[in-house]
Every structure is written in C-alpha cells, then in structure tokens.
Protein backbone atom coordinates (compact mmCIF):
# COMPACT_ATOMS: atom_id res chain seq x y z
CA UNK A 1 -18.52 -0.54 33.83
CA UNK A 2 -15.13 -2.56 34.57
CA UNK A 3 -12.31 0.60 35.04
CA UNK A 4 -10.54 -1.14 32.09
CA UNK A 5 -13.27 -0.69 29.30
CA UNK A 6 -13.44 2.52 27.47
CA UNK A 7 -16.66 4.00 26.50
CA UNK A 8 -17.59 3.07 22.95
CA UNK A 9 -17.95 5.99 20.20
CA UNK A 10 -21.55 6.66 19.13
CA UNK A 11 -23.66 3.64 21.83
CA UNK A 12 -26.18 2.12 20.58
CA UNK A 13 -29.47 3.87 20.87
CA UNK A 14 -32.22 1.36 19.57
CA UNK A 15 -33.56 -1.77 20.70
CA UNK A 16 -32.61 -3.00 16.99
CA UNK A 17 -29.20 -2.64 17.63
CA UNK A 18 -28.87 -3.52 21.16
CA UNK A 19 -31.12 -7.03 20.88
CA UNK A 20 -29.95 -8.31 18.00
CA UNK A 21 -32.16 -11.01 16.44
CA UNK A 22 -31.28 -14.36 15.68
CA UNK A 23 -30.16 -12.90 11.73
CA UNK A 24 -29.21 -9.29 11.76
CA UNK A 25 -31.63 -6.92 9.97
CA UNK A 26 -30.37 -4.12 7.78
CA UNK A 27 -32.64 -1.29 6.66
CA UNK A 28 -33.83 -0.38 2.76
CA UNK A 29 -30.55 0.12 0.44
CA UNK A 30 -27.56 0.81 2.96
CA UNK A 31 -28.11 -3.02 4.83
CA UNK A 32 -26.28 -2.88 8.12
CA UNK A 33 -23.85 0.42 7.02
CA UNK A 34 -25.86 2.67 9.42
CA UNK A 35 -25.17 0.19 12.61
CA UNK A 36 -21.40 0.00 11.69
CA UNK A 37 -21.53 3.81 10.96
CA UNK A 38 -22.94 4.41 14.81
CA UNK A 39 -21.35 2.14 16.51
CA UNK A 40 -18.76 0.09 14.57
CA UNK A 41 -16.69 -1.95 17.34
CA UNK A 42 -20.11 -2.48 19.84
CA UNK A 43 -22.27 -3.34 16.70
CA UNK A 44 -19.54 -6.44 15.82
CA UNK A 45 -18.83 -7.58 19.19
CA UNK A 46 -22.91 -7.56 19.64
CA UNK A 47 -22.91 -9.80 16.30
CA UNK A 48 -20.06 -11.78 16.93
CA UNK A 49 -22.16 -12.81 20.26
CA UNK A 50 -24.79 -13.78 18.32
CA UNK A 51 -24.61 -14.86 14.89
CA UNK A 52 -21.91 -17.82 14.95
CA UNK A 53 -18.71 -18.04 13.36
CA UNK A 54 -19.17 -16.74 10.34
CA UNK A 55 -21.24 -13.47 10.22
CA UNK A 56 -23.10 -12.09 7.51
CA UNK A 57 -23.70 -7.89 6.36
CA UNK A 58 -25.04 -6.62 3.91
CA UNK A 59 -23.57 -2.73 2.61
CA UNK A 60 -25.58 -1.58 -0.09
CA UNK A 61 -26.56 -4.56 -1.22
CA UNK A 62 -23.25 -6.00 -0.76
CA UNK A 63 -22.99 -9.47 1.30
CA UNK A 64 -19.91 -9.33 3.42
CA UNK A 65 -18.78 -11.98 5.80
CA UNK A 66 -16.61 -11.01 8.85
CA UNK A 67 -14.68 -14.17 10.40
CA UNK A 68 -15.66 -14.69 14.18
CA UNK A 69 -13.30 -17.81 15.07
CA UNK A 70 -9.50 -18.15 14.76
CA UNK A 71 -9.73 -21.32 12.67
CA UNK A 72 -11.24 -19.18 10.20
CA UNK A 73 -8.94 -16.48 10.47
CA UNK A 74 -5.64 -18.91 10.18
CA UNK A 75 -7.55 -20.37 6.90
CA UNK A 76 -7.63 -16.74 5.39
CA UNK A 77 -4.53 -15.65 6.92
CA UNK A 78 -2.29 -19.17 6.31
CA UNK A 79 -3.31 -21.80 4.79
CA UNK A 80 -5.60 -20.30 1.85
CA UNK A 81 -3.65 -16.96 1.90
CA UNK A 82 -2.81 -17.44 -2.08
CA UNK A 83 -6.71 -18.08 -2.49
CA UNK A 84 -7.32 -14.60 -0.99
CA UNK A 85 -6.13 -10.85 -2.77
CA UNK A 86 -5.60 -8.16 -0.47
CA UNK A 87 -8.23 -5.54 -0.84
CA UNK A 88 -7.55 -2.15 -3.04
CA UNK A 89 -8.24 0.37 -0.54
CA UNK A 90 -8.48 3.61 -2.95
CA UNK A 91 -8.69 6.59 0.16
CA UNK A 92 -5.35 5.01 1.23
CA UNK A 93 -3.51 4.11 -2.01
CA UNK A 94 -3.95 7.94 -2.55
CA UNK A 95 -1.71 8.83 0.01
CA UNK A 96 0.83 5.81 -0.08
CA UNK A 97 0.92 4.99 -3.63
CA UNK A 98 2.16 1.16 -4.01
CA UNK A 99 3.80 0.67 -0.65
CA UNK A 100 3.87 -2.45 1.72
CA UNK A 101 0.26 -1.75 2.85
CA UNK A 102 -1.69 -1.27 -0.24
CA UNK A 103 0.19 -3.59 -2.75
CA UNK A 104 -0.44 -7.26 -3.42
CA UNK A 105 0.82 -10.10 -5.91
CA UNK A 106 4.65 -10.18 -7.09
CA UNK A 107 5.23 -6.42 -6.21
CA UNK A 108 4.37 -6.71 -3.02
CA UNK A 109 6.64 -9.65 -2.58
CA UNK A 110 9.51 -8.01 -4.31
CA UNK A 111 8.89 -4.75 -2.00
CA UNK A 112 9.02 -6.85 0.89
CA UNK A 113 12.06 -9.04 0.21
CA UNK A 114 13.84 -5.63 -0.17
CA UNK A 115 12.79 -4.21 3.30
CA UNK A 116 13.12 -7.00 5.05
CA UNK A 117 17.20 -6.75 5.72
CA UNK A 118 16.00 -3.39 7.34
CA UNK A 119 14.15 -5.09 10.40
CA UNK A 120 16.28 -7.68 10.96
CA UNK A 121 17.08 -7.97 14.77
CA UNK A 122 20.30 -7.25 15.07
CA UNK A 123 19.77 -3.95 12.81
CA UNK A 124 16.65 -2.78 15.10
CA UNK A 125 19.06 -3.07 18.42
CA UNK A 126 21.30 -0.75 16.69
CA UNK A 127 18.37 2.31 16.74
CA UNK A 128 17.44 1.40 20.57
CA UNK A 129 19.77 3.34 22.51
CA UNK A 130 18.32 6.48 20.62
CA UNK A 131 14.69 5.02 21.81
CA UNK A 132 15.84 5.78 24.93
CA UNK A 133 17.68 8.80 24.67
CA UNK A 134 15.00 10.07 22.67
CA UNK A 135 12.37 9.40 25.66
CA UNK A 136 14.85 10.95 28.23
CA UNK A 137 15.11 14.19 26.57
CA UNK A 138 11.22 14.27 26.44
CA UNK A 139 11.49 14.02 29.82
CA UNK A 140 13.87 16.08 30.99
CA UNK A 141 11.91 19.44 30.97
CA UNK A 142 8.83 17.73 33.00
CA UNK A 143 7.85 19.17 35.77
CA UNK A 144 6.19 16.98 38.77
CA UNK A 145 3.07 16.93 38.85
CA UNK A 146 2.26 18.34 34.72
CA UNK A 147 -0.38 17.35 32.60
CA UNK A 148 0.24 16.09 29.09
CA UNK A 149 -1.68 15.26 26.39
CA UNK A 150 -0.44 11.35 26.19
CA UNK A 151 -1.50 10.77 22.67
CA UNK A 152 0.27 13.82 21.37
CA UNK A 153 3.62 13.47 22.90
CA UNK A 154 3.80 9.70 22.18
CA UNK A 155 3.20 10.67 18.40
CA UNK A 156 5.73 12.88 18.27
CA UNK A 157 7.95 10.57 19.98
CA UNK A 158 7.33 7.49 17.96
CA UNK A 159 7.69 10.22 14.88
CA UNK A 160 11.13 11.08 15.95
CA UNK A 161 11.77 7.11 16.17
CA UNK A 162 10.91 6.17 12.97
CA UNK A 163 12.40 8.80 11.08
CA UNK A 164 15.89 7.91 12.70
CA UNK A 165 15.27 4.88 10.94
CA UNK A 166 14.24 6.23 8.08
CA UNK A 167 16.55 8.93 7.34
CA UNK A 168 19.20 8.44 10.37
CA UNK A 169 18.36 12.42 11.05
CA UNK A 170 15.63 13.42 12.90
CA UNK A 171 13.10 15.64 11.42
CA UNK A 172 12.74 18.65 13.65
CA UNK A 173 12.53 21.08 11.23
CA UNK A 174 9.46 19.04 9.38
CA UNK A 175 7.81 17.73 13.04
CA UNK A 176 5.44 20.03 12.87
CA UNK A 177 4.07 19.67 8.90
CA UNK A 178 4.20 16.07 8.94
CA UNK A 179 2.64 15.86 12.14
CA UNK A 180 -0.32 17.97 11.00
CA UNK A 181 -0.29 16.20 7.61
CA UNK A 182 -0.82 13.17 9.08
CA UNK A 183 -3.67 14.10 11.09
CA UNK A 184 -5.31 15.50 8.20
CA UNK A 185 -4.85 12.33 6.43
CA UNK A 186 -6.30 10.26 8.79
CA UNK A 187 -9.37 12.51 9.58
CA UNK A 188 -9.91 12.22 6.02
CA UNK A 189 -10.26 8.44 6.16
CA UNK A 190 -12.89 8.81 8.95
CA UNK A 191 -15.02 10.43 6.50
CA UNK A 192 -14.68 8.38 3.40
CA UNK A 193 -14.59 4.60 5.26
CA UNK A 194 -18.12 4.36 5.55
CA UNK A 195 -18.94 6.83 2.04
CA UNK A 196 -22.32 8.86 4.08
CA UNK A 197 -20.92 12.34 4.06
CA UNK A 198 -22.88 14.02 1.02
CA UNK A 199 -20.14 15.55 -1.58
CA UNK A 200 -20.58 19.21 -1.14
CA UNK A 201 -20.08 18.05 2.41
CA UNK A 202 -16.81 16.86 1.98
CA UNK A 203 -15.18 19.60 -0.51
CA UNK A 204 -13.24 21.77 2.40
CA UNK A 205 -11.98 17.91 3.68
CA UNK A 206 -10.26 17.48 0.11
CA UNK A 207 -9.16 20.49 0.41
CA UNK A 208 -6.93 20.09 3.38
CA UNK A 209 -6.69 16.33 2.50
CA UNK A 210 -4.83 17.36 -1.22
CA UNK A 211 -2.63 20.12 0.61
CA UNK A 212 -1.39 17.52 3.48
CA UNK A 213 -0.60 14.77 0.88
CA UNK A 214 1.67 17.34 -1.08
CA UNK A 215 3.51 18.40 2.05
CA UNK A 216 4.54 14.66 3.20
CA UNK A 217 5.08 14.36 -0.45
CA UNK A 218 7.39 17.10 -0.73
CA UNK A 219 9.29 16.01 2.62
CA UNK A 220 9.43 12.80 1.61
CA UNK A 221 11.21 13.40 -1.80
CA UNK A 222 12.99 15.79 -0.74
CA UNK A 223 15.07 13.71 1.45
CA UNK A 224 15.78 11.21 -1.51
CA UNK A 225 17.11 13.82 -3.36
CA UNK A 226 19.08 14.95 -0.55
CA UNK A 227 20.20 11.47 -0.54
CA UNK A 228 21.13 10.89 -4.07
CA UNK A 229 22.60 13.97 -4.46
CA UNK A 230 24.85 13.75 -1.41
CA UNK A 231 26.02 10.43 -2.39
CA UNK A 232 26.24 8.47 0.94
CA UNK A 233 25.38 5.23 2.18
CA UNK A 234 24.21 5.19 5.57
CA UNK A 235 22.36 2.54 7.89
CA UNK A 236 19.27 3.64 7.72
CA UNK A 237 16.34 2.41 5.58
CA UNK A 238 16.41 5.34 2.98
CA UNK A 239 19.78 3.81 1.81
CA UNK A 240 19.10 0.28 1.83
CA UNK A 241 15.65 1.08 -0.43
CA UNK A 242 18.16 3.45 -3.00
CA UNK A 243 20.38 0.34 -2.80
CA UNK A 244 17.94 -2.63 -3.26
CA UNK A 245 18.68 -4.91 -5.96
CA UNK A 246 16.03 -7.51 -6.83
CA UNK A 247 17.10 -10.70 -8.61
CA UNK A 248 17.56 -9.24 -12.37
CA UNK A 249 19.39 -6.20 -11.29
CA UNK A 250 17.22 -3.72 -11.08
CA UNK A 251 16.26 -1.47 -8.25
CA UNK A 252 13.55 0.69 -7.12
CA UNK A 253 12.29 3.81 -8.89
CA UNK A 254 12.09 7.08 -7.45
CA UNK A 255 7.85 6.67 -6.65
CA UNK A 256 8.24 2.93 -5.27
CA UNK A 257 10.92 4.29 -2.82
CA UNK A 258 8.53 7.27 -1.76
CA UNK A 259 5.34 5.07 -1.61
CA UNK A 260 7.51 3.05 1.15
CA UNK A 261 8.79 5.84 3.13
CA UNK A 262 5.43 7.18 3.10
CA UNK A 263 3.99 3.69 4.18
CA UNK A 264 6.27 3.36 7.07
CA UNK A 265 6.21 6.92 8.44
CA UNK A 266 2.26 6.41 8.50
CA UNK A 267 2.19 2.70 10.17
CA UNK A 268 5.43 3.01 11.71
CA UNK A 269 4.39 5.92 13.76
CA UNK A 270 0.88 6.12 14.51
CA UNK A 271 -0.07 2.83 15.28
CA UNK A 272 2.84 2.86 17.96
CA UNK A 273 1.76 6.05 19.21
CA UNK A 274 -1.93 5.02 20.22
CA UNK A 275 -0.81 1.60 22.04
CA UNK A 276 1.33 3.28 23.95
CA UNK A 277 -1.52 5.77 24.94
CA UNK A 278 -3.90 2.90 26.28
CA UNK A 279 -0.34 1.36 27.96
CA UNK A 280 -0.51 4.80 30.08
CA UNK A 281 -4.50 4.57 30.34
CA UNK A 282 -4.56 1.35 31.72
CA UNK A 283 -1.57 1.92 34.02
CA UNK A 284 -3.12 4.88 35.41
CA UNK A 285 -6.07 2.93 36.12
CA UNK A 286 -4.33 0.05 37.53
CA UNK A 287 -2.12 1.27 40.33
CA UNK A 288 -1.44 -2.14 41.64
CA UNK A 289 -0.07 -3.50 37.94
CA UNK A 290 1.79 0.15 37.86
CA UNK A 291 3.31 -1.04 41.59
CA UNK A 292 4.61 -4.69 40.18
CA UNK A 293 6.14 -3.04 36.72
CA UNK A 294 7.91 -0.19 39.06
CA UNK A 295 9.21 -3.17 41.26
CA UNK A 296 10.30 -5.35 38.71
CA UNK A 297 12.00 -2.36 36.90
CA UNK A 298 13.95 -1.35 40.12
CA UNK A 299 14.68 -5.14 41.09
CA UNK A 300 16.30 -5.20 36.91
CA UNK A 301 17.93 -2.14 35.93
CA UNK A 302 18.20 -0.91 39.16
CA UNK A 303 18.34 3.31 37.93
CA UNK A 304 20.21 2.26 34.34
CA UNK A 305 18.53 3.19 31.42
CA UNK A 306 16.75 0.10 29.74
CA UNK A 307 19.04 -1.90 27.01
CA UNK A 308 17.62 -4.76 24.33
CA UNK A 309 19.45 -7.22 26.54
CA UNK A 310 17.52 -6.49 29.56
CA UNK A 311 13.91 -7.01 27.90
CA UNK A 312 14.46 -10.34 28.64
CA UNK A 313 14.59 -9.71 32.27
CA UNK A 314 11.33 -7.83 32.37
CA UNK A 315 8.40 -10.23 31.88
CA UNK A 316 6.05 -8.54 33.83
CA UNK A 317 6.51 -5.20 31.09
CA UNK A 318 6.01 -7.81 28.30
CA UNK A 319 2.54 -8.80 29.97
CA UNK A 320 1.21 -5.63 30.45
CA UNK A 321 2.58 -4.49 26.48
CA UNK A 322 0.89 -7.81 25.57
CA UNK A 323 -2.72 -7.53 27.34
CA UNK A 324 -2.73 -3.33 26.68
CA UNK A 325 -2.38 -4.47 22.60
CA UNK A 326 -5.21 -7.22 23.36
CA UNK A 327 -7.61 -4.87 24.58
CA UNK A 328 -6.76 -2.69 22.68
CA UNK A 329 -5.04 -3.57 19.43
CA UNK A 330 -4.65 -0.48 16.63
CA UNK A 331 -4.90 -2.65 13.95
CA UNK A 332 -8.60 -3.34 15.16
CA UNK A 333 -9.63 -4.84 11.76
CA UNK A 334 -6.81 -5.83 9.06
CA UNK A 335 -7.58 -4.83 5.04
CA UNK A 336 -10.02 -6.92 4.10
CA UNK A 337 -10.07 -10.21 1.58
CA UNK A 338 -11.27 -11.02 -1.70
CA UNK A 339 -11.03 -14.50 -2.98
CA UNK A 340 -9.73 -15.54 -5.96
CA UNK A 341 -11.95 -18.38 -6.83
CA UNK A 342 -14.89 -19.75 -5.08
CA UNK A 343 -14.19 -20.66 -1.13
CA UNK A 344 -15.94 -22.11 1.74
CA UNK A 345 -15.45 -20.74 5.09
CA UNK A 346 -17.18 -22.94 7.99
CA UNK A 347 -19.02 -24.63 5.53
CA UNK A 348 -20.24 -21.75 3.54
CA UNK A 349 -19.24 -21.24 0.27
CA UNK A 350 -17.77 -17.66 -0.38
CA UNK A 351 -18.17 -16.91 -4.21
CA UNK A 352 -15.47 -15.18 -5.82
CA UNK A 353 -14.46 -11.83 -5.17
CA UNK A 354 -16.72 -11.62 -2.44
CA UNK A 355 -16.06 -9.12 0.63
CA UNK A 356 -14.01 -10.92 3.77
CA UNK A 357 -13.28 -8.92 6.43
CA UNK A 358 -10.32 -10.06 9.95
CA UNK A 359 -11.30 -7.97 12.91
CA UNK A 360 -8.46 -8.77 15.40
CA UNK A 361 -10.84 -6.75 18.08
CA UNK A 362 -13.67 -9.91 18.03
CA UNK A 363 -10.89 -12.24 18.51
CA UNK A 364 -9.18 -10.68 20.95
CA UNK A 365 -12.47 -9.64 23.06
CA UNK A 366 -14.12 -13.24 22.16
CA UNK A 367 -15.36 -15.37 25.91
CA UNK A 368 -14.54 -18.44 24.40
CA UNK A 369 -10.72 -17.90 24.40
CA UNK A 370 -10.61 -15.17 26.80
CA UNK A 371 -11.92 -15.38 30.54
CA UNK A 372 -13.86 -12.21 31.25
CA UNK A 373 -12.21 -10.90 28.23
CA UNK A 374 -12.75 -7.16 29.02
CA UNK A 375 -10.95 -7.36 32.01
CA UNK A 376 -7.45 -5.84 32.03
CA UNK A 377 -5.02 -8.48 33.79
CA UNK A 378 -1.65 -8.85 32.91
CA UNK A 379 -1.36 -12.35 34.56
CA UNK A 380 -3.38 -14.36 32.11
CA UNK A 381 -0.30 -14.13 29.57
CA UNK A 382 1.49 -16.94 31.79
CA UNK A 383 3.16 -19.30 29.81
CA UNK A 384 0.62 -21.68 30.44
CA UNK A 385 -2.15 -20.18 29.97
CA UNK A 386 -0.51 -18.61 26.73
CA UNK A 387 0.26 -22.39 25.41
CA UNK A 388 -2.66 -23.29 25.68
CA UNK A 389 -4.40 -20.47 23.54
CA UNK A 390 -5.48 -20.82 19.84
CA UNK A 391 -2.68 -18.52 18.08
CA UNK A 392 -5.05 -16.42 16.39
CA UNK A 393 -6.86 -15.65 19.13
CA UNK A 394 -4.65 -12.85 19.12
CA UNK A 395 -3.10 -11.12 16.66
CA UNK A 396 -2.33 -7.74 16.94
CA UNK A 397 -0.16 -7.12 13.98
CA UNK A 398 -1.91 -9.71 11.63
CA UNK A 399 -0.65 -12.72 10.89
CA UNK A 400 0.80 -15.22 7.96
CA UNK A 401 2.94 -13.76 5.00
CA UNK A 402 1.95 -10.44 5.71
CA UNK A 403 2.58 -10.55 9.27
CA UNK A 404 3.39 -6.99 10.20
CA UNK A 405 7.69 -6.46 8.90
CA UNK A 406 7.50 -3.54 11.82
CA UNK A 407 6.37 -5.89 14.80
CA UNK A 408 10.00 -6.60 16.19
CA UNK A 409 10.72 -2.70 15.85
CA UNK A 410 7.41 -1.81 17.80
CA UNK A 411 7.63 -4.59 20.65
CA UNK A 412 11.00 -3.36 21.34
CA UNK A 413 10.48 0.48 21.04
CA UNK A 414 7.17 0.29 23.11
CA UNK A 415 9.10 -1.57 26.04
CA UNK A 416 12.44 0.55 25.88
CA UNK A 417 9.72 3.87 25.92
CA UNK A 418 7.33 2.21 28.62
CA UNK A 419 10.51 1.19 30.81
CA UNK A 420 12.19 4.54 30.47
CA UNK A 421 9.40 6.94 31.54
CA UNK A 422 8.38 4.27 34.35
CA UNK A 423 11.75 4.38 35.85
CA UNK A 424 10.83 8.20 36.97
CA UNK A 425 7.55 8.88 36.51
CA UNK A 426 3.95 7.90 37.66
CA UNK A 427 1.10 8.27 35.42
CA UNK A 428 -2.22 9.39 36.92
CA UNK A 429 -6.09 9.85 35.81
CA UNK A 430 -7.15 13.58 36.75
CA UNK A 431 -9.86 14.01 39.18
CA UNK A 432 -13.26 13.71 37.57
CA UNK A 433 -11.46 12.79 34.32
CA UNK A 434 -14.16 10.41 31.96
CA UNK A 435 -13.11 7.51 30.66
CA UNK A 436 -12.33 8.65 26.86
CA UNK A 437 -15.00 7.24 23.94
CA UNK A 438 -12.95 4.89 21.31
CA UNK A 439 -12.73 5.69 17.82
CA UNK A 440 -12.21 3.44 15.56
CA UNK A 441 -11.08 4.45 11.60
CA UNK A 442 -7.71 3.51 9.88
CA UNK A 443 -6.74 2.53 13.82
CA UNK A 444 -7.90 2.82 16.93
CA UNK A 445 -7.99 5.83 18.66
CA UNK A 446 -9.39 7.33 21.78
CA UNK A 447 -11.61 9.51 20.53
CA UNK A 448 -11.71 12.57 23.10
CA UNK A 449 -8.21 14.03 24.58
CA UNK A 450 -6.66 12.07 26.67
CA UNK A 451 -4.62 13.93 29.67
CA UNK A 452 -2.42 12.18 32.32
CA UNK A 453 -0.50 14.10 35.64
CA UNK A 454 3.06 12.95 35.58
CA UNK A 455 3.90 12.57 38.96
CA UNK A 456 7.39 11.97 40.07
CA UNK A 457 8.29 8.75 41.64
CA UNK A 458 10.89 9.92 44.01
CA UNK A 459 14.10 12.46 43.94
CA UNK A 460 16.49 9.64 44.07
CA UNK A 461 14.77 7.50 41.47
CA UNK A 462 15.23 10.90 38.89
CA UNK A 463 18.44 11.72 39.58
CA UNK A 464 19.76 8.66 39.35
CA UNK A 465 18.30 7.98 36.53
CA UNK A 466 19.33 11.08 34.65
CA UNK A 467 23.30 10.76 36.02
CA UNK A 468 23.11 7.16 34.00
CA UNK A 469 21.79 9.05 31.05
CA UNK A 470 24.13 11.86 30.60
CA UNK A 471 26.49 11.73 33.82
C-alpha cells in the first residue's frame, strides 16, 4: 500500500463488492445500502471506476445518482444551482435548528447576507495573532519527545479558535461539555446516516444524544443572554448576529441566532480539527516534504511567529495544506440535491425530487484529473499544473453560492497552526504504529486513535521561537 493511503473502514469482503459488474447489483429491499454501510468511500471509488459519469444506487428502492465528473458537479453546483433544493437532513436539523447548513430558499440567503461581514478578510486577520498565540501556549508545556493524541488536541485547539470568534472569550470553563457534546452528536449521526441499527438498539444513543444537545443548547444561549443583558458591542460574531438588520428592519430572533452559533461551533471546529490531523499524518510519513516546509519556514520567518502577511511567502505550506485537504477532504460528500423540476444530467433525465448526491472524495481521488491520484505529493499544485485542472476537480469546501462562508477563516488558521508548531517541533509515526482505518460519517475521520511523538527540532529553534512569542 502507498505510505500515503489510509486503510479504509470496514474492506470489502466479497467478490460482489470487490469486482463490480458492468451495472452494480443491490440485494432484495435495501439495494446497494449494505455496500455503502461496509465500506462507504471504497464501495464509490470502486463504482466511480466503473460505472461512468453518472452512477446509479438504489436505497430501499430509492434510485439515487451520485455525480462522477466535474462538469456534472459545476452543473449542480453553478449553473443549475436554482434547479436544485438543498436536502432536509432531519438527524442534523435536530441539533442546529435553521442555521447556514441545514436551511435553503430566502432564509438561507438572508442568514447568509448577515454573516457574511463576519468573514470578510480583513476581519479574519484581526483573530490571527490569537491563532498563534493560542498554538504557542499549547505548546509550551510539551515535553521532547511526548506523545499526543493529534486529533484531540487539534479539536480543542480549533474549539478555542472559533469561539474567540464567536464570543471574543474563550470557553474554558465549557471546553470540556461542549467538547463531549459534540462527540456525542456526531457518534449519533454515525448511527442514524445509513437507518440499520434496530430501535431498541439505539434508545441509550438518544439518550446521550438528547442530554448533549441540551448542554450546547444551554451554553449557547446562555452566552446571548450574557450578551444582551450586558449590553456591549464587541467584534466578534455574537454581536454582529444580535445586530443584523436585513432590508425591512428587522433582525434575528433569539433561535435563528442560536441555530447559527450552533452551526458554526460544529463546522467551524471539527472539520478544521480532522484536516489538520491528516496534515500531521502525512507529514510524519513524509520526512522529506516535512524537510522542505522546515526549510522554507526558517528561510521566511526566520524564528518569528507566523503573521497573515507572511502566508504569502510560504508556498510550499500552501501545497502541502492543499494536497493534505485533496486526499483527504472532511467534507467527503456535500448534502445532497433534490431537483426542483425534471433535469438531465449527462444525458439522463433526473425526475423531480429525485436523490443527487456531490462526493468531493471521487473527484478529488478520480485518474483522469489526478496522476496516481493516491499519491501524496505536494508538487503537483504548481501553478501550471493547477491551471490546467478542471476547477471542480477539487473542491474541498463545496463550491457555487454555497461555497463554504468559513473557507478564508480555515485556510488561514490551518497555515498560521501548521507554521507555528513546525517552527519547533517534528512530528513522528511511533514504532509499529498502523496506519489508522478512515471513517467516514458527517466528516471524515480517522477512525482508530491517532498518536504522534513530538520531537523537538533543535534548542535554538525553541527558544528562539518562544523569546519572539512572549520575550
């Protein structure tokens, strides 16, 4: 296996699903849900080998069509977009209510021309100093040579993040609840994606499920009262969603300005949290890429804590950002589609309200547009070769009018994170370590716990590094 593939949750196990024939065969009542259920990234990239551009399931009964080339996906995502409603995910409406994720139509444009002030450039520069600072402070009670769970400390780090922009406070005193709220939340969506776990099955997972929602939501509004009651107007987003006006005056209720709190906290955080854990997977696996960024980010900053204006300056850390998300993009497969009237997609016609489904992880994995596509090299995302690419070949934060509003925020707190903990630290497989399964739900995960040895890069290269911090 290549060193920069991870093993795939749940491999296939029959000849069925490993030789796929010419039309994919589902069994009796469920279709193909069992395949996807086993094995759902390996079963698509098998299919999207296989079965054309436009690929076929059936889920009880069900036909669903999955786009397999980018001209397809720009059609859904651009220039039919108003053809196309987003679908009503119930699980995760649940939890967020009516935020930027889940809503469609006229209130999701009125939500979103309300937020989007918030991630303007200029405003996101203002919270990057406290990326930094932030990621020094995690490191400053590292020892050389510990081992960390990478996946939990970049949550909590990217939780700390977004709540600075959120509330302009961090949340210390509710790390811990919303932290193990979320996860609850989000094991609770690996059960119900798919619908197989019998009921009685799945009565202790409601359970916890109900109790974690009412925490967040507790946390949540109890900062907006905090807020309203206190009577200030800060920079963060909490103020500019109390302030919002849209164009007849009025502004947000007390439920839309939780359901988008909620929304970001969720996507804000956790998507962040598990591209920065294959960042540190593939670096440890790559020593020679890990070599080229630790040159280039001597050569720039030179010991100085990373600043906006430098990012610029550091193309190699923008390649390996850019082919980490390709391999391994969170948002593996965007909400899916429904048209709105009848469609044709690559000369099929798509009846109304028919399933549609974007799965960034064919497109990004695809041979066609990719050359040994599994391979992790930071060097094909030369401007060349990037010119000369179809645009939705990759797409890690989706694409068209509801292009992710977070993407600036995460590009520039993933580099400022990657570049800080680089400056002083190498990270490094342990001996005998397995490659960790993937597990795809709401994003993509690695399934099993992932552990990295930070190992110090030199004396000099700390302290200096600390005396521009806090000298």
């Amino acid at each position: 296996m290549n060193s920069s593939t991870l093993t795939l949750d749940h491999p296939p196990s029959s000849p069925e699903a490993a030789t796929l024939p010419s039309e994919p065969r589902g069994l009796p009542g469920v279709g193909h849900l069992l395949y996807l259920a086993r094995n759902p990234l390996g079963y698509m990239l098998q299919l999207s080998r296989t079965q054309g551009d436009l690929i076929r399931l059936s889920i009880r009964g069900r036909p669903v069509y999955v786009l397999n080339h980018p001209d397809l996906v720009e059609q859904v995502l651009v220039a039919d977009s108003r053809k196309f409603r987003r679908a009503g995910n119930d699980t995760m409406s649940e939890v967020l209510g009516q935020g930027l994720l889940t809503s469609d139509g006229e209130l999701w444009r009125r939500q979103r021309r309300a937020i989007q002030p918030a991630f303007h450039h200029e405003r996101i520069a203002r919270y990057c100093d406290f990326f930094v600072e932030s990621t020094r402070d995690y490191l400053l009670p590292l020892r050389d040579g510990e081992v960390r769970d990478i996946h939990a400390d970049m949550q909590r780090l990217t939780l700390q993040n977004v709540a600075r922009v959120l509330f302009d406070v961090g949340v210390e005193q509710d790390m811990e609840a919303v932290k193990t709220s979320l996860d609850t939340i989000l094991a609770r969506f690996d059960h119900h994606w798919l619908g197989l776990l019998p009921a009685w099955l799945l009565r202790s997972v409601e359970r916890r499920y109900r109790a974690a929602s009412a925490t967040l939501d507790r946390i949540v509004r109890r900062h907006i009262l905090e807020r309203q009651q206190s009577g200030l107007q800060g920079e963060d987003l909490l103020s500019m969603l109390l302030q919002a006006r849209d164009a007849d005056g009025s502004g947000m209720s007390e439920q839309q300005v939780r359901d988008e709190i909620l929304t970001l906290i969720m996507a804000g955080h956790e998507t962040t949290a598990s591209a920065l854990t294959f960042v540190w997977y593939l670096l440890s696996r790559h020593p020679e890429v890990e070599a080229r960024l630790h040159a280039e980010l001597e050569a720039v900053l030179g010991g100085r804590p990373p600043t906006v204006a430098e990012l610029q300056r550091l193309p190699y850390l923008d390649k390996i950002l850019q082919e980490s998300l390709r391999l391994y993009p969170p948002a593996f497969a965007l909400l899916d589609r429904f048209p709105m009237e009848d469609v044709t997609l690559a000369g099929v016609r798509i009846p109304k309200d028919t399933e549609v489904q974007v799965w960034p992880w064919l497109q990004h994995r695809d041979p066609r547009f990719w050359e040994e596509p599994d391979r992790f090299d930071p060097e094909r995302w030369n401007q060349d070769g990037a010119r000369q690419r179809h645009r939705f070949s990759f797409y890690p934060f989706g694409g068209g009018t509801r292009l992710c509003i977070g993407v600036r925020f995460a590009q520039m707190e993933m580099a400022l994170m990657v570049a800080t903990i680089a400056q002083r630290y190498r990270l490094t497989a342990l001996p005998g370590q397995r490659e960790p399964r993937l597990h795809a739900s709401i994003t993509l995960r690695a399934k099993d716990r992932l552990s990295l040895r930070f190992v110090a890069r030199s004396a000099t290269t700390s302290r200096t590094g600390l005396l521009h911090s806090y000298g």
